[in-house]
Protein backbone atom coordinates (compact mmCIF):
# COMPACT_ATOMS: atom_id res chain seq x y z
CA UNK A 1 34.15 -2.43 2.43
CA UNK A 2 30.67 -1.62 2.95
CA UNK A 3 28.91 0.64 5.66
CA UNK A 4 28.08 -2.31 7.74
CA UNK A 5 30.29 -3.50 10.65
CA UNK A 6 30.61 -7.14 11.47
CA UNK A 7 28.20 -6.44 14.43
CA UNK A 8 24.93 -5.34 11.76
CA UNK A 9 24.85 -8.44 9.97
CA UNK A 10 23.62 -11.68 10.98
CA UNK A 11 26.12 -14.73 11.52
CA UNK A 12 24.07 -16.46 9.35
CA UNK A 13 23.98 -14.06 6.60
CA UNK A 14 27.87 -13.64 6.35
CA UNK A 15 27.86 -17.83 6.57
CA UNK A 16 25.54 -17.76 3.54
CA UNK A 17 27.71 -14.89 1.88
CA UNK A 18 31.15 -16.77 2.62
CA UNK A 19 29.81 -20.09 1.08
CA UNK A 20 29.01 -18.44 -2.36
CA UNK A 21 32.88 -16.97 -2.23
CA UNK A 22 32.12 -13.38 -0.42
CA UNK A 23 35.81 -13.42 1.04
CA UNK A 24 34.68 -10.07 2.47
CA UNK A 25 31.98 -12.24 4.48
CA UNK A 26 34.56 -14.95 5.23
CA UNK A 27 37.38 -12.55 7.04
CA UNK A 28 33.90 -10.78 8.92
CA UNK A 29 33.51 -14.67 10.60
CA UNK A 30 36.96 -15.20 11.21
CA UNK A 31 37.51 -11.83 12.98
CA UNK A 32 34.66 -12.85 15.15
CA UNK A 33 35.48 -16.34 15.66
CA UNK A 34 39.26 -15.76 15.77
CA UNK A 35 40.18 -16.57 19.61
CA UNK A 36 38.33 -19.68 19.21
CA UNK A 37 39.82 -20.50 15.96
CA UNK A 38 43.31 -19.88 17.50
CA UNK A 39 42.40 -21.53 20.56
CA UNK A 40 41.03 -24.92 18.82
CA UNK A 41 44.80 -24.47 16.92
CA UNK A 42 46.85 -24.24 20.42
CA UNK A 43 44.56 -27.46 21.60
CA UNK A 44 45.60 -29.25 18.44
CA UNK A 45 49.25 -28.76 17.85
CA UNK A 46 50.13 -28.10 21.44
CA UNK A 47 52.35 -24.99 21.08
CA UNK A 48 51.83 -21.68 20.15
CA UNK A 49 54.30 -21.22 17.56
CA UNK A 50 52.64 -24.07 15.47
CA UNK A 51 49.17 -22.44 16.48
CA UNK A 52 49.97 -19.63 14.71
CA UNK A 53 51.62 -21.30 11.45
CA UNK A 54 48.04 -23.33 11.32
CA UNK A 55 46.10 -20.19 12.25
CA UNK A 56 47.07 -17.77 9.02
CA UNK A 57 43.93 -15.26 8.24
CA UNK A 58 43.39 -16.17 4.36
């Protein structure tokens, strides 16, 4: 991993990163996005146990 945290780089640099395949840069959004991610999941399915089958970290 490098020296940087999630916090040092720019949203829209890791967004650039995880569209040309960084998978580093893609887990970086997730972790920062991940209550909303799991929260749009809940809304969808309507129960947590199928939030969290939809919501898997890649």
């Amino acid at each position: 991993m490098h020296p940087h945290t999630v916090h040092e780089i720019p949203e829209t640099d890791l967004l650039r990163r995880a569209q040309s395949g960084n998978r580093e840069a893609l887990e970086q959004l997730i972790m920062l996005h991940e209550h909303r991610i799991f929260t749009l999941a809940l809304r969808m399915t309507g129960n947590v146990a199928d939030a969290q089958d939809a919501y898997r970290r890649p």
